[in-house]
N, C-alpha and C. Protein backbone atom coordinates (compact mmCIF):
# COMPACT_ATOMS: atom_id res chain seq x y z
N UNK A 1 2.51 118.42 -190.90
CA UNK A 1 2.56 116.97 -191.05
C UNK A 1 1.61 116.55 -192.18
N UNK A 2 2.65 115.82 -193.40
CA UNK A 2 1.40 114.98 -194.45
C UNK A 2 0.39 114.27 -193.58
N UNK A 3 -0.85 113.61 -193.90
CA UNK A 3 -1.96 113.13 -193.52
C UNK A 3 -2.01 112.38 -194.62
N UNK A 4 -3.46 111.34 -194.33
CA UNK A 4 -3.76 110.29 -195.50
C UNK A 4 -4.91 111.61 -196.26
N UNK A 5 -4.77 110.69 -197.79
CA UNK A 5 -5.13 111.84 -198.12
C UNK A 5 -4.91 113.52 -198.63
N UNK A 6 -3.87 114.08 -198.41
CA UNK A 6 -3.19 115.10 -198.62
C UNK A 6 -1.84 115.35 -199.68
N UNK A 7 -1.57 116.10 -199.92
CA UNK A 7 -0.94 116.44 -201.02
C UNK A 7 0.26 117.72 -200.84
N UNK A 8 1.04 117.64 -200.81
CA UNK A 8 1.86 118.46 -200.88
C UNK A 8 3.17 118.69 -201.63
N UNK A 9 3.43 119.57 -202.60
CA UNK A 9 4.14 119.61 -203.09
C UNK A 9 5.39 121.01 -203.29
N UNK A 10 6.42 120.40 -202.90
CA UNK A 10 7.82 120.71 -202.13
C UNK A 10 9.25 121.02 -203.39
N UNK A 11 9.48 122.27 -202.73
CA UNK A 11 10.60 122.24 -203.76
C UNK A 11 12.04 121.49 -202.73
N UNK A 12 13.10 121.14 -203.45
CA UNK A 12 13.85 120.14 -202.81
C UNK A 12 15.44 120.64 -203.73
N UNK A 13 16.24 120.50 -202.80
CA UNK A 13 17.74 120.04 -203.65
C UNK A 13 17.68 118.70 -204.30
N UNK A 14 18.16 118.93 -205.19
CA UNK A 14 19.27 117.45 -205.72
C UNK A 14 20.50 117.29 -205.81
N UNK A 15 20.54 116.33 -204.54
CA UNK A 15 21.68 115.74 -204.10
C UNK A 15 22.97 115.14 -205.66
N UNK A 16 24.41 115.43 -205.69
CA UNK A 16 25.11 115.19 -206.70
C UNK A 16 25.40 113.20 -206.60
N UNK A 17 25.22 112.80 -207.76
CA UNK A 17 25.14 110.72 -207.56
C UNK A 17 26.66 110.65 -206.96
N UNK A 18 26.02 109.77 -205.89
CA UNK A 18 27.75 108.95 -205.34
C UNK A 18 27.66 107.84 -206.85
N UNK A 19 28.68 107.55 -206.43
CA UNK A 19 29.46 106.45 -206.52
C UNK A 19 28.22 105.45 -207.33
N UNK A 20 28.60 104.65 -208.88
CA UNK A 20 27.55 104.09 -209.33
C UNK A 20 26.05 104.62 -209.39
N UNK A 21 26.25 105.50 -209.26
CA UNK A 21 24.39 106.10 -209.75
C UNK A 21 24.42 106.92 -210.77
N UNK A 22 23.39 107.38 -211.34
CA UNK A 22 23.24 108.38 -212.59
C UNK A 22 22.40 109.66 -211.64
N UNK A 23 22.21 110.60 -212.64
CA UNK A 23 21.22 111.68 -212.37
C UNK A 23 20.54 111.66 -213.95
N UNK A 24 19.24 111.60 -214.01
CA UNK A 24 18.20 111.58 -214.75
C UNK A 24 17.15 113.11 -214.63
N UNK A 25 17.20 113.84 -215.74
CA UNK A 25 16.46 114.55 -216.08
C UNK A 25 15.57 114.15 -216.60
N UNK A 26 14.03 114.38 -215.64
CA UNK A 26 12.77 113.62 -216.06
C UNK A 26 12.31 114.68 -216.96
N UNK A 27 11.30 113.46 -218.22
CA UNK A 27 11.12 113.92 -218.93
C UNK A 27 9.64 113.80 -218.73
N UNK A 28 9.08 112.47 -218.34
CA UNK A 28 7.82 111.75 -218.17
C UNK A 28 7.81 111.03 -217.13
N UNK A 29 6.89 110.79 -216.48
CA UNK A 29 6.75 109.73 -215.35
C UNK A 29 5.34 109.14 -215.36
N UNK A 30 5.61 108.39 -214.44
CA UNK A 30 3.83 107.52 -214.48
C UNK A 30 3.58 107.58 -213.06
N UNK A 31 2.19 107.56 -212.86
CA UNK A 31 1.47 108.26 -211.83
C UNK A 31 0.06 106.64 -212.00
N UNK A 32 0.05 106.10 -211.11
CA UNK A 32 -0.63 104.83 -211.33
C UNK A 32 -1.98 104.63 -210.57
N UNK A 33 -3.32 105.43 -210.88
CA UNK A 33 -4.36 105.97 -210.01
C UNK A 33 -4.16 104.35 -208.71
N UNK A 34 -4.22 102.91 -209.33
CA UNK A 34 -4.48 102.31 -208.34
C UNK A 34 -3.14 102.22 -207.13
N UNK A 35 -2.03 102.70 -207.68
CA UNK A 35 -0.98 102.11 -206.60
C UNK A 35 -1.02 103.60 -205.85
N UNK A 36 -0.67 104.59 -206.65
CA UNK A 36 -0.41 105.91 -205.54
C UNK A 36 -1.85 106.39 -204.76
N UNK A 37 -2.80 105.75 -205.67
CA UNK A 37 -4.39 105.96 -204.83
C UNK A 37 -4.17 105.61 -203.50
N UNK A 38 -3.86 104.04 -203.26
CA UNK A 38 -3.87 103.44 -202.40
C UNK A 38 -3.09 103.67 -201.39
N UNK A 39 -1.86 104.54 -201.54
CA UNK A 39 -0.91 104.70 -200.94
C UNK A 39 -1.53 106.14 -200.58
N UNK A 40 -1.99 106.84 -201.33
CA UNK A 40 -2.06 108.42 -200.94
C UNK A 40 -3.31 108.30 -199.68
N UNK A 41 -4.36 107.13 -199.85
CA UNK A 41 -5.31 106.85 -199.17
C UNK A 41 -5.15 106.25 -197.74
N UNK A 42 -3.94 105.53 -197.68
CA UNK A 42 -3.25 104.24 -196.84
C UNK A 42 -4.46 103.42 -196.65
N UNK A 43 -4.47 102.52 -197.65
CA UNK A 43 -5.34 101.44 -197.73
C UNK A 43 -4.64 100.42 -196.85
N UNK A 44 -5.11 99.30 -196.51
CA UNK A 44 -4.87 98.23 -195.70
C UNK A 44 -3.54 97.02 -196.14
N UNK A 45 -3.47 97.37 -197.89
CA UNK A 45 -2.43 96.67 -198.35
C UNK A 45 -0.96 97.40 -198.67
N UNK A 46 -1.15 99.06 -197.75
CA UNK A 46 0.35 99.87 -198.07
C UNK A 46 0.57 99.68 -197.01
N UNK A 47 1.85 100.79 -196.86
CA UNK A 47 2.67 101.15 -195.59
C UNK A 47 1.71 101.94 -194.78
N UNK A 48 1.19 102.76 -195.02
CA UNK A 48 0.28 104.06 -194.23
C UNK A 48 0.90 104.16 -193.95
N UNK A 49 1.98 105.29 -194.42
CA UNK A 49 3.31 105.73 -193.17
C UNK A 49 3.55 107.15 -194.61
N UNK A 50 3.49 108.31 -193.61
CA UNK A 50 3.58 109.30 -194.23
C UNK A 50 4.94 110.27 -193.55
N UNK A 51 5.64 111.01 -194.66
CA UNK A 51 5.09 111.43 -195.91
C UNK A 51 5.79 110.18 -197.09
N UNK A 52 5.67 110.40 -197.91
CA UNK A 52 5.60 109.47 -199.08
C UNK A 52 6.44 110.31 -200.50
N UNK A 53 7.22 109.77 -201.04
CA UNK A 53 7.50 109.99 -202.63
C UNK A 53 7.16 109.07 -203.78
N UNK A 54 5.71 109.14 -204.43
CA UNK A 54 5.32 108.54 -204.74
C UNK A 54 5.95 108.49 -206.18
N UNK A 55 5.69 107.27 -207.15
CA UNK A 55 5.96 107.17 -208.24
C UNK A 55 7.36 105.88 -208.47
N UNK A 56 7.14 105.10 -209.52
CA UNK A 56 8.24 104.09 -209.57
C UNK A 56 8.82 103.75 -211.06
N UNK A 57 8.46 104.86 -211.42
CA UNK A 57 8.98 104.68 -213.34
C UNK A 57 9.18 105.78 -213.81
N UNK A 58 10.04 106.18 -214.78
CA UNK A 58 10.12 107.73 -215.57
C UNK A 58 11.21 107.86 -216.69
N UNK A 59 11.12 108.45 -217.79
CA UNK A 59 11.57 108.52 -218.70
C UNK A 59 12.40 109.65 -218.90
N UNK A 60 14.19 109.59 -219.80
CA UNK A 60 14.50 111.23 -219.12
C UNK A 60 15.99 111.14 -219.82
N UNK A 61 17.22 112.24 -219.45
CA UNK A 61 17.78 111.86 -219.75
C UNK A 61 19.04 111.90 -219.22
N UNK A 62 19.83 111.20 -219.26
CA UNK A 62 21.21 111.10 -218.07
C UNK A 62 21.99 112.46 -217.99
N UNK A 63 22.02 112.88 -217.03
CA UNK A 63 22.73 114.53 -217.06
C UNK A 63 23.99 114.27 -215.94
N UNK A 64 24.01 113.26 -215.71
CA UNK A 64 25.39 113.33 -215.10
C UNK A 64 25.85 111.57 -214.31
N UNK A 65 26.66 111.08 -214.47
CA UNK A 65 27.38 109.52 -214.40
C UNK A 65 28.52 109.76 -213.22
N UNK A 66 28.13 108.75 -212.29
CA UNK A 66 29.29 108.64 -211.31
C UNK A 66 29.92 107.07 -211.07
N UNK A 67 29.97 106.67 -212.70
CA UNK A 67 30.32 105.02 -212.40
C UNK A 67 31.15 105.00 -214.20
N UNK A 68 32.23 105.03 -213.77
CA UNK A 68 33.33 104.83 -214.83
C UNK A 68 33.12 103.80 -215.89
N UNK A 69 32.29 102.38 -215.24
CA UNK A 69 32.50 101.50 -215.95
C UNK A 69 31.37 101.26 -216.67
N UNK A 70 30.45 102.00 -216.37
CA UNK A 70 28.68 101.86 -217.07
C UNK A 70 28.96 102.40 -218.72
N UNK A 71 27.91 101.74 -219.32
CA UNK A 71 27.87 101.99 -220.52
C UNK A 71 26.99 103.14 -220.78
N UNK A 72 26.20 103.26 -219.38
CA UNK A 72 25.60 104.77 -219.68
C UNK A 72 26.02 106.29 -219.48
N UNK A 73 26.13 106.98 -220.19
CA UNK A 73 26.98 108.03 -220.79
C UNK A 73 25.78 109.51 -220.81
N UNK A 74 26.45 110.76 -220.52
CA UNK A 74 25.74 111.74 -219.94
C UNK A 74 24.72 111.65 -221.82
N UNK A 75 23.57 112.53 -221.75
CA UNK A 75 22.85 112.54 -222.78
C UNK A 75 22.24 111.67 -223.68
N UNK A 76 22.39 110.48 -222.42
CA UNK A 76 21.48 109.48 -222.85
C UNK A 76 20.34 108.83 -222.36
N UNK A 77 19.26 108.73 -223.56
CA UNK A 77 17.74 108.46 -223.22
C UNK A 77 17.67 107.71 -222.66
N UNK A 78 17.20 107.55 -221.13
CA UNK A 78 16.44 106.16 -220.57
C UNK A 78 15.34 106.43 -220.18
N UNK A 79 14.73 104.93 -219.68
CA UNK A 79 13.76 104.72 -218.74
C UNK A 79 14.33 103.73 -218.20
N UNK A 80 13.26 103.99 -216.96
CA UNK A 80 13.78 103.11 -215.71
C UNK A 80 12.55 103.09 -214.95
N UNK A 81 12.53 101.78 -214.15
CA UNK A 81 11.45 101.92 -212.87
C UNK A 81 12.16 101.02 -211.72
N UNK A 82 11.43 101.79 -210.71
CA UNK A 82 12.01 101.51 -209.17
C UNK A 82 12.18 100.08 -209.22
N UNK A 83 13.10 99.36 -208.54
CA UNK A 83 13.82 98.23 -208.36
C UNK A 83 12.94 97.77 -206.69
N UNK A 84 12.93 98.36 -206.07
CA UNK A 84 13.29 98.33 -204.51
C UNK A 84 12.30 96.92 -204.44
């Protein structure tokens, strides 16, 4: 079990995009000492609810399109950050 505080790092599948999503080959990401601090810490203003996938921005490039009508097209540069 993650804990506050702790760190673990996991190898994982990647799941193929339904319907309207991309797959992004990261190139760069951002790592934000005060937000994932706080979160890795469970300060009083996060979730404290573990485990966690931290991070909400990254730079990279589209390796695969499951939305016909997007203008974004496999081998192309983006960035993006989490919406939610």
């Amino acid at each position: 079990m993650v804990r506050r505080g702790e760190v673990i790092i996991k190898d994982f599948e990647v799941r193929k995009p339904e319907v309207k999503e991309i797959l992004i080959k990261t190139r760069s990401t951002l790592i934000s000492p005060g937000t994932e601090g706080a979160f890795l810490m469970a300060l009083s203003n996060t979730s404290s609810k573990f485990s966690q996938y931290p991070g909400y921005s990254n730079a990279g490039e589209t390796i695969s399109v499951r939305d016909q009508t997007s203008s974004i097209r496999i081998g192309d540069k983006v960035v993006l950050r989490d919406s939610k």
